[in-house]
C-alpha atoms as a PDB file:
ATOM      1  CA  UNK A   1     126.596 105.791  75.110  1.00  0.00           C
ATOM      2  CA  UNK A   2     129.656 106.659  73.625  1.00  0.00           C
ATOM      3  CA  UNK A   3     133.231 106.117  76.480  1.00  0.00           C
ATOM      4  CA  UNK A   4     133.202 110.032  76.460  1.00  0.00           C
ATOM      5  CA  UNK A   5     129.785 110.836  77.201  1.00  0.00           C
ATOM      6  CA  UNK A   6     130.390 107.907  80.120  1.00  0.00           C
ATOM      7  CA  UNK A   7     133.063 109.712  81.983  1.00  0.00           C
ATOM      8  CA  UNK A   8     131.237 113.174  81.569  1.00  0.00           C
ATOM      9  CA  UNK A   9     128.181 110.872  82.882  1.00  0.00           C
ATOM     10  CA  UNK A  10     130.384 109.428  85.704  1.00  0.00           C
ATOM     11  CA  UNK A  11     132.182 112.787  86.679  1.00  0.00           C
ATOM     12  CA  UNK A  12     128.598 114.602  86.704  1.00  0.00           C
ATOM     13  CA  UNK A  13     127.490 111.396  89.107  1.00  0.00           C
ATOM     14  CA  UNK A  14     130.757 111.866  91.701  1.00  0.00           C
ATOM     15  CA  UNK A  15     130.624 115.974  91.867  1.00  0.00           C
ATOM     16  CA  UNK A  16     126.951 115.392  92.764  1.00  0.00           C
ATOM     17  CA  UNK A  17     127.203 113.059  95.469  1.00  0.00           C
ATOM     18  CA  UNK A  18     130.167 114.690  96.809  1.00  0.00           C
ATOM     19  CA  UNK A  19     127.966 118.405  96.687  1.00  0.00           C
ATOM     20  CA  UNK A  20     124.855 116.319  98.674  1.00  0.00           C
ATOM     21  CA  UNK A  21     127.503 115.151 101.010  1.00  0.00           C
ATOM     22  CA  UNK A  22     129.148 117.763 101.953  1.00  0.00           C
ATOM     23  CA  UNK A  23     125.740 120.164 102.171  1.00  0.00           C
ATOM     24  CA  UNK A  24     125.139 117.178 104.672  1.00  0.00           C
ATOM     25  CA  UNK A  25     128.128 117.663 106.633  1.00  0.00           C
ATOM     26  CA  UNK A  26     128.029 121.464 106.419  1.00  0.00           C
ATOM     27  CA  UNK A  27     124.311 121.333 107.513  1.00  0.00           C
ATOM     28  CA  UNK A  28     125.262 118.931 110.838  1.00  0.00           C
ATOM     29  CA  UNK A  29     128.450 121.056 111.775  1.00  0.00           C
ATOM     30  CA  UNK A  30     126.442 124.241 111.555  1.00  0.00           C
ATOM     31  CA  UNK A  31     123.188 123.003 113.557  1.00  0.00           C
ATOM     32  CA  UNK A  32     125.475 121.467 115.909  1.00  0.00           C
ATOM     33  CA  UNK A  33     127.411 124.326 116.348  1.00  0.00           C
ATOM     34  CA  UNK A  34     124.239 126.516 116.853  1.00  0.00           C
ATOM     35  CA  UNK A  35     122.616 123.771 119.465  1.00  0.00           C
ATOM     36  CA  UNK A  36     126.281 124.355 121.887  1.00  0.00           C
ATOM     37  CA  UNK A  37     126.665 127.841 121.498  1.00  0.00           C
ATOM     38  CA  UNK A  38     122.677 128.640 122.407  1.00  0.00           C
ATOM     39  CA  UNK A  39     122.791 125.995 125.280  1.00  0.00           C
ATOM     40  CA  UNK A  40     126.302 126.569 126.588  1.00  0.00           C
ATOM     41  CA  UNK A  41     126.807 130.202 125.725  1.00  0.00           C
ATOM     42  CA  UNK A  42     123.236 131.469 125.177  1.00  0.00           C
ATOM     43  CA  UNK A  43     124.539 133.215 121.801  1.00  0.00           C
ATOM     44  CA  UNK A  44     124.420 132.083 118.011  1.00  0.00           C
ATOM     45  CA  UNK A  45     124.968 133.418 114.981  1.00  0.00           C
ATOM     46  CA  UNK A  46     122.117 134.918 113.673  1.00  0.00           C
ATOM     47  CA  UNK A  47     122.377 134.095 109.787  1.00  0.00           C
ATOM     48  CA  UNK A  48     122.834 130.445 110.245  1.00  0.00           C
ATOM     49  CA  UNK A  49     119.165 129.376 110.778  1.00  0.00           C
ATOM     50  CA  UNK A  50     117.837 131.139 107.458  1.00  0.00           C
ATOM     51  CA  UNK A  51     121.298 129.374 106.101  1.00  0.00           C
ATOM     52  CA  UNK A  52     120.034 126.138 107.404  1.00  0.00           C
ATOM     53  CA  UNK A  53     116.891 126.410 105.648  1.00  0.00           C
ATOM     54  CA  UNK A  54     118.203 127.723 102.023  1.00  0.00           C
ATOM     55  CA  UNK A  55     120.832 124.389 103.004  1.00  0.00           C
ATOM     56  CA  UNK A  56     117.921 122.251 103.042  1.00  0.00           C
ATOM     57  CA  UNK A  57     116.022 123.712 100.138  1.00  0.00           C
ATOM     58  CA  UNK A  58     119.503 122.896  97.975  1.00  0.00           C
ATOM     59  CA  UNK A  59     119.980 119.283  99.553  1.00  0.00           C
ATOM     60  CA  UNK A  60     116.245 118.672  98.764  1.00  0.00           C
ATOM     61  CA  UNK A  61     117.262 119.748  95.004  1.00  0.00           C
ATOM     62  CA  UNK A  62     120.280 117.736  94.662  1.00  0.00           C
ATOM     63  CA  UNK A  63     118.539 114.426  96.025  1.00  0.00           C
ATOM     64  CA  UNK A  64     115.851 114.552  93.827  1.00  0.00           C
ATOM     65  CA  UNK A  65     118.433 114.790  90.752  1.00  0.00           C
ATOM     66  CA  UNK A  66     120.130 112.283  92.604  1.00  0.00           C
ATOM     67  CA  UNK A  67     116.820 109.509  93.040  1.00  0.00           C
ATOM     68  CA  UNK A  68     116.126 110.553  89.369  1.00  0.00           C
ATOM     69  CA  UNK A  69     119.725 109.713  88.188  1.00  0.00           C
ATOM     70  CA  UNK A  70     119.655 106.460  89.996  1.00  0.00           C
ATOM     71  CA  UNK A  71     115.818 105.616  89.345  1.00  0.00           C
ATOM     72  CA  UNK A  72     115.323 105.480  93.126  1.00  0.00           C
ATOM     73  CA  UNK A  73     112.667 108.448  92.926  1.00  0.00           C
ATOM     74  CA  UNK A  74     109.053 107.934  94.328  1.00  0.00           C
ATOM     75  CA  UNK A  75     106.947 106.069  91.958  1.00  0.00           C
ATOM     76  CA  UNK A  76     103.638 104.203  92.155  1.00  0.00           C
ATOM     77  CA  UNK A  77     104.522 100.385  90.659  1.00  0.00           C
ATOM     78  CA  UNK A  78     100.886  98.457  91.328  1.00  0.00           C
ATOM     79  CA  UNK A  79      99.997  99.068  87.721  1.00  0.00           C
ATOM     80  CA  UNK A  80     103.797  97.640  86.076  1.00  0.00           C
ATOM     81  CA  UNK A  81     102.751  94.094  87.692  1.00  0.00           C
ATOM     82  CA  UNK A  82      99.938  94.007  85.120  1.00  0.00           C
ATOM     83  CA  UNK A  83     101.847  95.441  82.467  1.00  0.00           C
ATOM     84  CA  UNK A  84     103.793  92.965  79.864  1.00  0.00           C
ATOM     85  CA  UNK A  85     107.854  94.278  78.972  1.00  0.00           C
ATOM     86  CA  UNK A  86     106.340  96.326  75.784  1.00  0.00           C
ATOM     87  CA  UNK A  87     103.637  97.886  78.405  1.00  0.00           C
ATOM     88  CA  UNK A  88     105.694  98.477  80.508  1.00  0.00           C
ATOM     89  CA  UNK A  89     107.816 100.408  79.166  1.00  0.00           C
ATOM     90  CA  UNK A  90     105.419 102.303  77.753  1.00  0.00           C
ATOM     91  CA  UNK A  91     103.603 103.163  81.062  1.00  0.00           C
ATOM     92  CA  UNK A  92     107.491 103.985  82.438  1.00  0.00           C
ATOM     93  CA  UNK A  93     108.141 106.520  79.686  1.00  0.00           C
ATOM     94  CA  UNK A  94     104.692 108.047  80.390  1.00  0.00           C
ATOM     95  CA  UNK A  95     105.271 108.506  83.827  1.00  0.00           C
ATOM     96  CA  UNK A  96     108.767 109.851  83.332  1.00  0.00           C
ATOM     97  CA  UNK A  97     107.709 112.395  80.873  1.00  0.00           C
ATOM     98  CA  UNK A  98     104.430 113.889  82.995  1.00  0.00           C
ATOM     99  CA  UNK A  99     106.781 113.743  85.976  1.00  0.00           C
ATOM    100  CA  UNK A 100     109.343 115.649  83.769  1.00  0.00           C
ATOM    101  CA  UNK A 101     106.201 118.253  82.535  1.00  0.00           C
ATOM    102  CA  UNK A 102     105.171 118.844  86.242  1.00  0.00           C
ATOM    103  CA  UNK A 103     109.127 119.542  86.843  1.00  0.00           C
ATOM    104  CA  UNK A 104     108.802 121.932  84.105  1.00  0.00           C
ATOM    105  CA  UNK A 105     105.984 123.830  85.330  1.00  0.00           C
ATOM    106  CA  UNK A 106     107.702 123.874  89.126  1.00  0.00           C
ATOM    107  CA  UNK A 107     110.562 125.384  86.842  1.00  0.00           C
ATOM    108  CA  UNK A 108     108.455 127.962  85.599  1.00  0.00           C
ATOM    109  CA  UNK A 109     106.342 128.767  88.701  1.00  0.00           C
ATOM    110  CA  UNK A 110     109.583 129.054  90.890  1.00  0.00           C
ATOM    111  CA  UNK A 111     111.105 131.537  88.096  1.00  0.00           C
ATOM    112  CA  UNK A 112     108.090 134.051  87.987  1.00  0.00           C
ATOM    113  CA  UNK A 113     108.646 133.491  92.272  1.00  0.00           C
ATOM    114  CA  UNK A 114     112.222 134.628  91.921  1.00  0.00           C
ATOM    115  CA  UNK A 115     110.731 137.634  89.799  1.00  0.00           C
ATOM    116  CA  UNK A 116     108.647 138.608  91.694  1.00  0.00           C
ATOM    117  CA  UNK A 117     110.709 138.593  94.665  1.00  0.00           C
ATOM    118  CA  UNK A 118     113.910 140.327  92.698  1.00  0.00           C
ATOM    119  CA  UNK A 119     115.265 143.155  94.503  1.00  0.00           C
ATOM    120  CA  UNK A 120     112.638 143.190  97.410  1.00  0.00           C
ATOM    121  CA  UNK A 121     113.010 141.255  99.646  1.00  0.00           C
ATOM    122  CA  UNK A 122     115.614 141.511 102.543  1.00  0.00           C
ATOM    123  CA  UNK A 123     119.380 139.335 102.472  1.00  0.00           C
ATOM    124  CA  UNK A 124     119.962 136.280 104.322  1.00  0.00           C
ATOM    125  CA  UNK A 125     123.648 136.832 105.768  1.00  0.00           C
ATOM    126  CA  UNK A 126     124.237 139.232 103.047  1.00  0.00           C
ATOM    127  CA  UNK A 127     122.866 136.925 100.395  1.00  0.00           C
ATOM    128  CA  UNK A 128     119.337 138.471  98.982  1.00  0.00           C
ATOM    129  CA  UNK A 129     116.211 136.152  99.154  1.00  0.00           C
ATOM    130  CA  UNK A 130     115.670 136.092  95.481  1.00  0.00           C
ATOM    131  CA  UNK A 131     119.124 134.159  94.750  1.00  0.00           C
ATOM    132  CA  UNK A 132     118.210 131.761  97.466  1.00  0.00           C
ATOM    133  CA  UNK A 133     114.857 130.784  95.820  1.00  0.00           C
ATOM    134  CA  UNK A 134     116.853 130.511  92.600  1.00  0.00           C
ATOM    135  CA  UNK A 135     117.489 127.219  93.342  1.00  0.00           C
ATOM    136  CA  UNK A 136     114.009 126.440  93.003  1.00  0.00           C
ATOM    137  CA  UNK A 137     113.651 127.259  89.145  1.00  0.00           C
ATOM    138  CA  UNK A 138     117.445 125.673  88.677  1.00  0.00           C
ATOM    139  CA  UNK A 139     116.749 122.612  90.500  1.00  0.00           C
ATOM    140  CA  UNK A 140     113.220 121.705  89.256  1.00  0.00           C
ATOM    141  CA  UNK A 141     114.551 122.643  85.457  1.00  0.00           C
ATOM    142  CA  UNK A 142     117.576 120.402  85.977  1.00  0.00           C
ATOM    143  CA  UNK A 143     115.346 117.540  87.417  1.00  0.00           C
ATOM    144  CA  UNK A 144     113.083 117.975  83.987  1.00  0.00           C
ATOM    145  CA  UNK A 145     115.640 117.293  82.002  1.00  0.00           C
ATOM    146  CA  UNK A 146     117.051 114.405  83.547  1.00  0.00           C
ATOM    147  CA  UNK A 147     113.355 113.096  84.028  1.00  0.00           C
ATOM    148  CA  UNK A 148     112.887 113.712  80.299  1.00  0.00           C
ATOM    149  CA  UNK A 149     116.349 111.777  79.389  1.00  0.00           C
ATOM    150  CA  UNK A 150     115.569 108.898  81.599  1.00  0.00           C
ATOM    151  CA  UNK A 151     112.298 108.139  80.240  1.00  0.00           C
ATOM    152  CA  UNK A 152     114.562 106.961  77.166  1.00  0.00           C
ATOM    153  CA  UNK A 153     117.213 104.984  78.451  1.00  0.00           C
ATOM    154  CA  UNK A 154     116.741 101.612  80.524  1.00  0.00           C
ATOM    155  CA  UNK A 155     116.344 101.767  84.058  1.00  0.00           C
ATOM    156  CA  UNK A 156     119.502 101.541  86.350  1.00  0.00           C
ATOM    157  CA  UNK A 157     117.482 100.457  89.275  1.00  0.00           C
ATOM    158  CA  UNK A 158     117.854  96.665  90.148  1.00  0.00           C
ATOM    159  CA  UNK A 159     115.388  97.806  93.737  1.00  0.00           C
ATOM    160  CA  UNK A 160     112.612  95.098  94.429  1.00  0.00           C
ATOM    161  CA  UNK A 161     109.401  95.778  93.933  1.00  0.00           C
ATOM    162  CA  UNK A 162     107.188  96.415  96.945  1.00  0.00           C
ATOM    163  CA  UNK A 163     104.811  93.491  96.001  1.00  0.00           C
ATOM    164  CA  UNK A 164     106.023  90.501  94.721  1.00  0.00           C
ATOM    165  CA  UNK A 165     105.583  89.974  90.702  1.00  0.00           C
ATOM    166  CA  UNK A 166     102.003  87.894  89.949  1.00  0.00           C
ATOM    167  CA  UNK A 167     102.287  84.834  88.260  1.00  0.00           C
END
């Protein structure tokens, strides 16, 4: 990878963590906020639990772009301790890429969802439902691609297995 394509790499790395972080700290302050004034004040604002959830939906996205950057995503391993390095790899790539198709088909499910939902159904604090499930589409799309590119580079993850390696 060439020193440009690094820092584009890096700076795409630090605006994502610092987007999942402060989701996270927007997503505690407003909760919080809603637990005091419904307990102390028997009030709340009324927008900020469908917020909460749309918050969620987006933090959801951006961690699983996040594991997949990393190579800390979900993965079954029992079959790599069988595997020699050529096999390995192979079976790796394989799973990346049918990991990256079934992204690809969440991508297009969740677009013909936003569709179909376009223009119908009712705002969330002003923001219409349709752009909220948007970030289904945008998120599983973006985690296909990155799915996709990872299947070709080495992994980054240095994580033990959860069994120890056979002899």
């Amino acid at each position: 990878m060439s020193d440009a394509a690094r820092r584009v790499a890096d700076l795409i790395e630090r605006i994502e963590t610092a987007l999942i972080a402060l989701l996270v700290l927007a997503m505690v302050v407003l909760a919080g906020a809603q637990i005091l004034l419904r307990n102390l004040f028997e009030t709340g604002f009324a927008w900020a639990d469908p917020l909460l959830r749309a918050m969620v939906l987006c933090a959801a996205m951006l961690g699983a772009l996040a594991a997949a950057r990393d190579d800390k995503h979900i993965g079954l391993d029992l079959l790599t301790h069988f595997l020699h390095r050529r096999a390995k790899r192979a079976a790796r790539v394989l799973a990346l890429l049918f990991a990256a198709a079934v992204s690809a088909a969440m991508a297009w499910y969740g677009w013909n969802l936003v569709e179909v939902d376009y223009g119908g159904t009712t705002p969330i604090a002003g923001i219409p439902g349709w752009v909220i499930e948007a970030i289904l589409p945008v998120g599983f799309a973006l985690l296909a691609i990155r799915l996709a590119v990872r299947a070709f580079m080495p992994p980054r993850s240095d994580a033990p297995a959860l069994a120890p390696e056979l002899p």
